[in-house]
PDB file of N, CA and C in Angstrom:
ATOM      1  N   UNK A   1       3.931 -37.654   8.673  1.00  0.00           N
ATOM      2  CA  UNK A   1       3.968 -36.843   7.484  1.00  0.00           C
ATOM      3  C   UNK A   1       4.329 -35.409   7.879  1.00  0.00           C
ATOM      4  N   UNK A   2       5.831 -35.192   7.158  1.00  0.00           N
ATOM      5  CA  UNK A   2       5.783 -33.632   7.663  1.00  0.00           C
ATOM      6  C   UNK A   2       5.064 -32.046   6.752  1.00  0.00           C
ATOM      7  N   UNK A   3       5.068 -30.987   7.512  1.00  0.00           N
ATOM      8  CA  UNK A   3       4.084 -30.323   6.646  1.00  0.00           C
ATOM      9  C   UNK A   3       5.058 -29.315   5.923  1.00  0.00           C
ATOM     10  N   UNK A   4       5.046 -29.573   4.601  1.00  0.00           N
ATOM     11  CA  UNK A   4       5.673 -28.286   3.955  1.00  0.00           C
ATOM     12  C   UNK A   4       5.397 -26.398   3.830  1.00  0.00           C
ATOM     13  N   UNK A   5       6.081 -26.182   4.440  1.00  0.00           N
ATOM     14  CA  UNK A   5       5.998 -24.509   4.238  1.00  0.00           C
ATOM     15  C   UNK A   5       5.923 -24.142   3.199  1.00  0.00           C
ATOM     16  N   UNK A   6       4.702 -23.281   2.418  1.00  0.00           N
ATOM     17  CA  UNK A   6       5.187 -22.611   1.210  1.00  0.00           C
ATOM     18  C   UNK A   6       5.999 -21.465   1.314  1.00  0.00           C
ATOM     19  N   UNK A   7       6.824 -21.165   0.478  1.00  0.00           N
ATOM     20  CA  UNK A   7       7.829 -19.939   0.361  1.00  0.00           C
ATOM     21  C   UNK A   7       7.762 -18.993  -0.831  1.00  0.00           C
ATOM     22  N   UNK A   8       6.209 -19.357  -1.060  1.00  0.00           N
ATOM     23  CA  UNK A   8       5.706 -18.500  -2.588  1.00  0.00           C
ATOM     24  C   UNK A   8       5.519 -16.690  -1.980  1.00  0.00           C
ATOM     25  N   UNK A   9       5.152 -16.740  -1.182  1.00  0.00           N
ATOM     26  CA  UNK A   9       4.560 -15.310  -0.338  1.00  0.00           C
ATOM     27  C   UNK A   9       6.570 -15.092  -0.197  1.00  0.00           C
ATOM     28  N   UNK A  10       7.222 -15.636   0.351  1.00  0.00           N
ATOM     29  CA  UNK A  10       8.824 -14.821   0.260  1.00  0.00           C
ATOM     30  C   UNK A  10       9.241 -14.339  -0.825  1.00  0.00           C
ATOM     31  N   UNK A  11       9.201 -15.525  -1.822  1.00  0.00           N
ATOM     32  CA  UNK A  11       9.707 -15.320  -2.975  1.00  0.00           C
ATOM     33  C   UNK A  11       9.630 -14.333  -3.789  1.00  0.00           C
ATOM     34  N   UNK A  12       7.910 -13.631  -3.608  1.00  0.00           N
ATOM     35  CA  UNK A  12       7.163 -12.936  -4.197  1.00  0.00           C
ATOM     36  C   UNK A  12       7.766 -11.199  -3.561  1.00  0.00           C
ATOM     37  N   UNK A  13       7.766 -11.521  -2.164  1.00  0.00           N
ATOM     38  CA  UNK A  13       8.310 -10.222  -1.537  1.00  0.00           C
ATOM     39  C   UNK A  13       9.916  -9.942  -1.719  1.00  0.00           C
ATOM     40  N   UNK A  14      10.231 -10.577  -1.793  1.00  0.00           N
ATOM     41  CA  UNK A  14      12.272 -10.905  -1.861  1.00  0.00           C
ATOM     42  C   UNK A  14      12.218  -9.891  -3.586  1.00  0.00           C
ATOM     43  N   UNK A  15      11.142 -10.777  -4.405  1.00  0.00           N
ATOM     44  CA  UNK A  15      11.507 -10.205  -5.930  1.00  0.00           C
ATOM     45  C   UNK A  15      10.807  -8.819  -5.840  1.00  0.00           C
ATOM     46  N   UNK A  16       9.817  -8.568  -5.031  1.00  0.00           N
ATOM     47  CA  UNK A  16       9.258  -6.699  -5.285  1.00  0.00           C
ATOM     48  C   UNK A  16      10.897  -5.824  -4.343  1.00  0.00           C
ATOM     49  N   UNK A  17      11.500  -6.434  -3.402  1.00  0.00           N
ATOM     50  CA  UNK A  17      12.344  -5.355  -2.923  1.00  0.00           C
ATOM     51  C   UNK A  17      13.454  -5.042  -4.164  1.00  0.00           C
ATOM     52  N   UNK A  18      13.964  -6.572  -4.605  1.00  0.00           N
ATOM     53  CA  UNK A  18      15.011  -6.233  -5.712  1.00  0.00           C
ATOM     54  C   UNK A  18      14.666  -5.749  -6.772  1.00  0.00           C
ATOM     55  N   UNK A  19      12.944  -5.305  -7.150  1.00  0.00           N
ATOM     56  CA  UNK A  19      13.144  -4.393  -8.257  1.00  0.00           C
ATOM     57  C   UNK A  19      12.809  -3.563  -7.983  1.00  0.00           C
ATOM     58  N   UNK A  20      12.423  -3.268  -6.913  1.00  0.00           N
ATOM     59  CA  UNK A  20      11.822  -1.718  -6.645  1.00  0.00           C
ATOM     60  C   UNK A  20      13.491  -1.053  -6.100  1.00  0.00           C
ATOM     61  N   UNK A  21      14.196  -1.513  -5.500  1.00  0.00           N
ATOM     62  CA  UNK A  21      15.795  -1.385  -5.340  1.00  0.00           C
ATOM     63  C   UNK A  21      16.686  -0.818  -6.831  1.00  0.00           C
ATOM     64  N   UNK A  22      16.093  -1.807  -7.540  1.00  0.00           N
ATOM     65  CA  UNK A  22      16.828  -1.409  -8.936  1.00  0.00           C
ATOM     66  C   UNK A  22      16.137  -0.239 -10.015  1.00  0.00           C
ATOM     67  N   UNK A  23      15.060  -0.176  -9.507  1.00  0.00           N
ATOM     68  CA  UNK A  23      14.149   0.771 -10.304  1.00  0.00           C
ATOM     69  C   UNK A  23      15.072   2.450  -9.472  1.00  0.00           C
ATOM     70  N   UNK A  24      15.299   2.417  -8.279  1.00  0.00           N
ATOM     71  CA  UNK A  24      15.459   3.254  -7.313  1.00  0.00           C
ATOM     72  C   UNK A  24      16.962   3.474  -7.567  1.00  0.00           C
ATOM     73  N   UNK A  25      17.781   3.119  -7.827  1.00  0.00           N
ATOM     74  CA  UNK A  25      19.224   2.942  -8.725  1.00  0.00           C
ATOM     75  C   UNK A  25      18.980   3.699 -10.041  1.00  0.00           C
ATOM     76  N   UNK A  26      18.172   3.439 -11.149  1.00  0.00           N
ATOM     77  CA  UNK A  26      17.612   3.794 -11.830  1.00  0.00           C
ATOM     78  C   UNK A  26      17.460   5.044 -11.864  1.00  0.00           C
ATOM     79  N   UNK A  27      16.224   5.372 -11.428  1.00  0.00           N
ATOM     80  CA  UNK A  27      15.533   6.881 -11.192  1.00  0.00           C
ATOM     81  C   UNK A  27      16.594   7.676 -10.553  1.00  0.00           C
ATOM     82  N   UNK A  28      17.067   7.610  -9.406  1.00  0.00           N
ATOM     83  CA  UNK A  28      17.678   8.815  -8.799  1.00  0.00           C
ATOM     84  C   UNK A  28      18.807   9.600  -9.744  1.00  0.00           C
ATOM     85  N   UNK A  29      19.706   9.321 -11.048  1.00  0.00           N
ATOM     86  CA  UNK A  29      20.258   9.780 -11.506  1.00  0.00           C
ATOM     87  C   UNK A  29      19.317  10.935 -12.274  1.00  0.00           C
ATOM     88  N   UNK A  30      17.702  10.318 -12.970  1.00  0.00           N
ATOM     89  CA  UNK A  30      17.020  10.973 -13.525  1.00  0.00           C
ATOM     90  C   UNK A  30      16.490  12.053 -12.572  1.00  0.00           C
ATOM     91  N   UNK A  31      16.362  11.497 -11.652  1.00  0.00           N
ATOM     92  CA  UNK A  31      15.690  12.622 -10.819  1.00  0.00           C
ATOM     93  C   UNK A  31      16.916  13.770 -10.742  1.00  0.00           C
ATOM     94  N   UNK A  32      17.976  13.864 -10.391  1.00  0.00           N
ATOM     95  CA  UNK A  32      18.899  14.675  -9.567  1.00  0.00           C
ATOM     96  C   UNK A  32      19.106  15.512 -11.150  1.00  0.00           C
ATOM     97  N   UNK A  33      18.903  15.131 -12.513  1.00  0.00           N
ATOM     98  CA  UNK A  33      18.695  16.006 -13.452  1.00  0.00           C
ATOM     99  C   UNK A  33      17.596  16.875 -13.769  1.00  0.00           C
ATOM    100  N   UNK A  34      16.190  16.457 -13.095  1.00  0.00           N
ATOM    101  CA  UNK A  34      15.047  17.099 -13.223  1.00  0.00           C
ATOM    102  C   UNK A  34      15.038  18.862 -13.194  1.00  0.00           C
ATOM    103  N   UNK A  35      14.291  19.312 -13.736  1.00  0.00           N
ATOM    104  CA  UNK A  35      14.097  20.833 -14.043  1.00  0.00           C
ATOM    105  C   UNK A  35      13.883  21.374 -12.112  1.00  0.00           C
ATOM    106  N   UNK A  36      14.182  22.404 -11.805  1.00  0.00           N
ATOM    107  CA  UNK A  36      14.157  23.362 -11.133  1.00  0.00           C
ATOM    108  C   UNK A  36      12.549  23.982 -10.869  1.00  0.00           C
ATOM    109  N   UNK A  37      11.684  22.858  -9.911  1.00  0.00           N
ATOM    110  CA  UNK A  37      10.180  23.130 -10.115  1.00  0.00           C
ATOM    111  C   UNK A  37       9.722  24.260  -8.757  1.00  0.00           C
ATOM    112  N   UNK A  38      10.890  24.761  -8.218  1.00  0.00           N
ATOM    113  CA  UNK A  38      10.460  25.760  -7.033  1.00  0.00           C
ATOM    114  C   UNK A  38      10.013  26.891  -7.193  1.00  0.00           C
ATOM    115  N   UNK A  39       9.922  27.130  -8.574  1.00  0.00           N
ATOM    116  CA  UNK A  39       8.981  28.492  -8.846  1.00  0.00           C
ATOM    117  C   UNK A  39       7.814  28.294  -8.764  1.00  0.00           C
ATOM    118  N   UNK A  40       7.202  27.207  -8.718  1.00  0.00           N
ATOM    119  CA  UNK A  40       5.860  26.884  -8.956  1.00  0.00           C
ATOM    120  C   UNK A  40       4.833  26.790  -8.178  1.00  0.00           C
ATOM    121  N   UNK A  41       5.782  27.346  -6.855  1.00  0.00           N
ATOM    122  CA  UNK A  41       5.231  27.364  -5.620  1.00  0.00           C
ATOM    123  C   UNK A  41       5.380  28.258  -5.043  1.00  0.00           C
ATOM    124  N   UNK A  42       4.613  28.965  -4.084  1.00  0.00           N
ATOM    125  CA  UNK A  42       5.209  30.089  -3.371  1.00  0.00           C
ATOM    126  C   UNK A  42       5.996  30.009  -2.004  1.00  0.00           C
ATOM    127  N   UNK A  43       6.393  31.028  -1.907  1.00  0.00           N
ATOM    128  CA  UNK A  43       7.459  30.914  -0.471  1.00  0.00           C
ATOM    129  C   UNK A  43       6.547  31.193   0.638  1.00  0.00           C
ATOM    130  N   UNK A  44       6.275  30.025   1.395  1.00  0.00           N
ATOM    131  CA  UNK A  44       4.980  30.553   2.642  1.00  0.00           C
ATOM    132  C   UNK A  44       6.000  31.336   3.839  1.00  0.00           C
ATOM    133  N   UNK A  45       5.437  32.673   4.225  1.00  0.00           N
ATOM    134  CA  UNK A  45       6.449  33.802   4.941  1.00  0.00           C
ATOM    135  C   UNK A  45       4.575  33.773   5.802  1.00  0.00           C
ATOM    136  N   UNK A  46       4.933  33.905   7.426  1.00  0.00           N
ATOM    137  CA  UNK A  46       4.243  34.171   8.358  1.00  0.00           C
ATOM    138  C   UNK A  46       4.401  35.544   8.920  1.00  0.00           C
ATOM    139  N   UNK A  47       3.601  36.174   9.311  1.00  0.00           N
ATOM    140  CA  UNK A  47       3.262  37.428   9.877  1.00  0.00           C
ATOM    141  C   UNK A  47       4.046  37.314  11.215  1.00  0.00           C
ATOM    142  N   UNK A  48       4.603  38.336  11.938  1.00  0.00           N
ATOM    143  CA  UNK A  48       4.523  38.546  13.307  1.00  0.00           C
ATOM    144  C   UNK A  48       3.323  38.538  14.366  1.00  0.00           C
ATOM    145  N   UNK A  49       4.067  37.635  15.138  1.00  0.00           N
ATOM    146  CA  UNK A  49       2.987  37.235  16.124  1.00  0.00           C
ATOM    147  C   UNK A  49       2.429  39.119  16.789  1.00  0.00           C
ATOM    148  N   UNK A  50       0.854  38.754  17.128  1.00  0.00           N
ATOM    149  CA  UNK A  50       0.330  39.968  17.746  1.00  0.00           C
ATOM    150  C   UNK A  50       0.911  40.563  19.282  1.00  0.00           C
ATOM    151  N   UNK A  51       1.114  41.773  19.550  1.00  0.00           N
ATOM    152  CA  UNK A  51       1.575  41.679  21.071  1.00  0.00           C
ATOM    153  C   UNK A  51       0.643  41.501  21.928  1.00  0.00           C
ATOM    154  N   UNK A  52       0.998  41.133  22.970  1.00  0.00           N
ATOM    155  CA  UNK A  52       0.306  40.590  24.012  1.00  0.00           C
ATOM    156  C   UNK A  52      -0.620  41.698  24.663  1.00  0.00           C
ATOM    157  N   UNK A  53      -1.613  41.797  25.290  1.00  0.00           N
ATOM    158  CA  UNK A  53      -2.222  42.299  25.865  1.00  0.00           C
ATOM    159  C   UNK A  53      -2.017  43.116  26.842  1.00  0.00           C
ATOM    160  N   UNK A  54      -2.094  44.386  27.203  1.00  0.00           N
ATOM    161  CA  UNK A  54      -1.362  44.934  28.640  1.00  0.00           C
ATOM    162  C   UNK A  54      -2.422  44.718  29.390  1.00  0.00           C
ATOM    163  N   UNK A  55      -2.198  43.713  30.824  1.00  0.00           N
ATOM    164  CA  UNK A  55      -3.130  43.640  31.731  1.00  0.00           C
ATOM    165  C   UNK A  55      -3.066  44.423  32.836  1.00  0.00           C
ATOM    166  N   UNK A  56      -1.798  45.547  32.983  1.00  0.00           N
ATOM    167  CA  UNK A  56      -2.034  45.874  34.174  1.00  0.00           C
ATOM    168  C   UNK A  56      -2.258  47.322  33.469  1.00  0.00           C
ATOM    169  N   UNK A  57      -2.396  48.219  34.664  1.00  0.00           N
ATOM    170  CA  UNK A  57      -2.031  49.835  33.756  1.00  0.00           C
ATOM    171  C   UNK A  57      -1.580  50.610  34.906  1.00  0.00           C
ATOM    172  N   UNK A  58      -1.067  51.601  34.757  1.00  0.00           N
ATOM    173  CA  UNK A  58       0.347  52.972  35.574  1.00  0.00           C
ATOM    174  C   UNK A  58      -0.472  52.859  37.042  1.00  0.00           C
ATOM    175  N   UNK A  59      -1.523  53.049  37.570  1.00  0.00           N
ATOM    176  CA  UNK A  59      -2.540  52.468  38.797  1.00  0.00           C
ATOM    177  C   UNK A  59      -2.137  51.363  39.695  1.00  0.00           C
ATOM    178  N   UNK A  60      -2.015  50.352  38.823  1.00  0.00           N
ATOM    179  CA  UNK A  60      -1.608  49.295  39.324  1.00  0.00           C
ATOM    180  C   UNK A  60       0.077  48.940  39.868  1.00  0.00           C
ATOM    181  N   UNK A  61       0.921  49.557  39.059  1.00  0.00           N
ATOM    182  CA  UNK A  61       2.204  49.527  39.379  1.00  0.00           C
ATOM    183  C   UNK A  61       2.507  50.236  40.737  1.00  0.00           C
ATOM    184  N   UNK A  62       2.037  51.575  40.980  1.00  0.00           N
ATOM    185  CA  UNK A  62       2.099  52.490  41.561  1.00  0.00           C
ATOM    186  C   UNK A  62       1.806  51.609  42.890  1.00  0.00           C
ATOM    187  N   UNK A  63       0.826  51.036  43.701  1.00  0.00           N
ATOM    188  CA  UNK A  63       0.378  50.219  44.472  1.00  0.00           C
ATOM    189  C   UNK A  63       1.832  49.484  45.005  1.00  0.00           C
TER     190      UNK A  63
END
């Protein structure tokens, strides 16, 4: 007696790629019309790094 494979678990995954594929076909035209939401956020701007420490001093060079 041979043992049959089920192919319910493929079937099931095969049909979520082709609609999530077609949903994604779909949307991106809507999206690429969407409103201009970058005001809504601020522009993150970082400080200048601190200067480094002077470890030696005019004493030491002199040497």
């Amino acid at each position: 007696m041979t043992r049959r494979i089920s192919t319910y678990p493929l079937k099931i995954t095969l049909t979520a790629i082709a609609i999530s594929l077609g949903l994604g076909a779909v949307a991106a035209p809507v999206a690429a019309l969407s409103p201009d939401l970058s005001g809504l956020t601020p522009t993150l701007t970082y400080p200048d790094p601190a200067p480094q420490p002077v470890t030696r001093d005019a004493d030491d060079l002199r040497k």
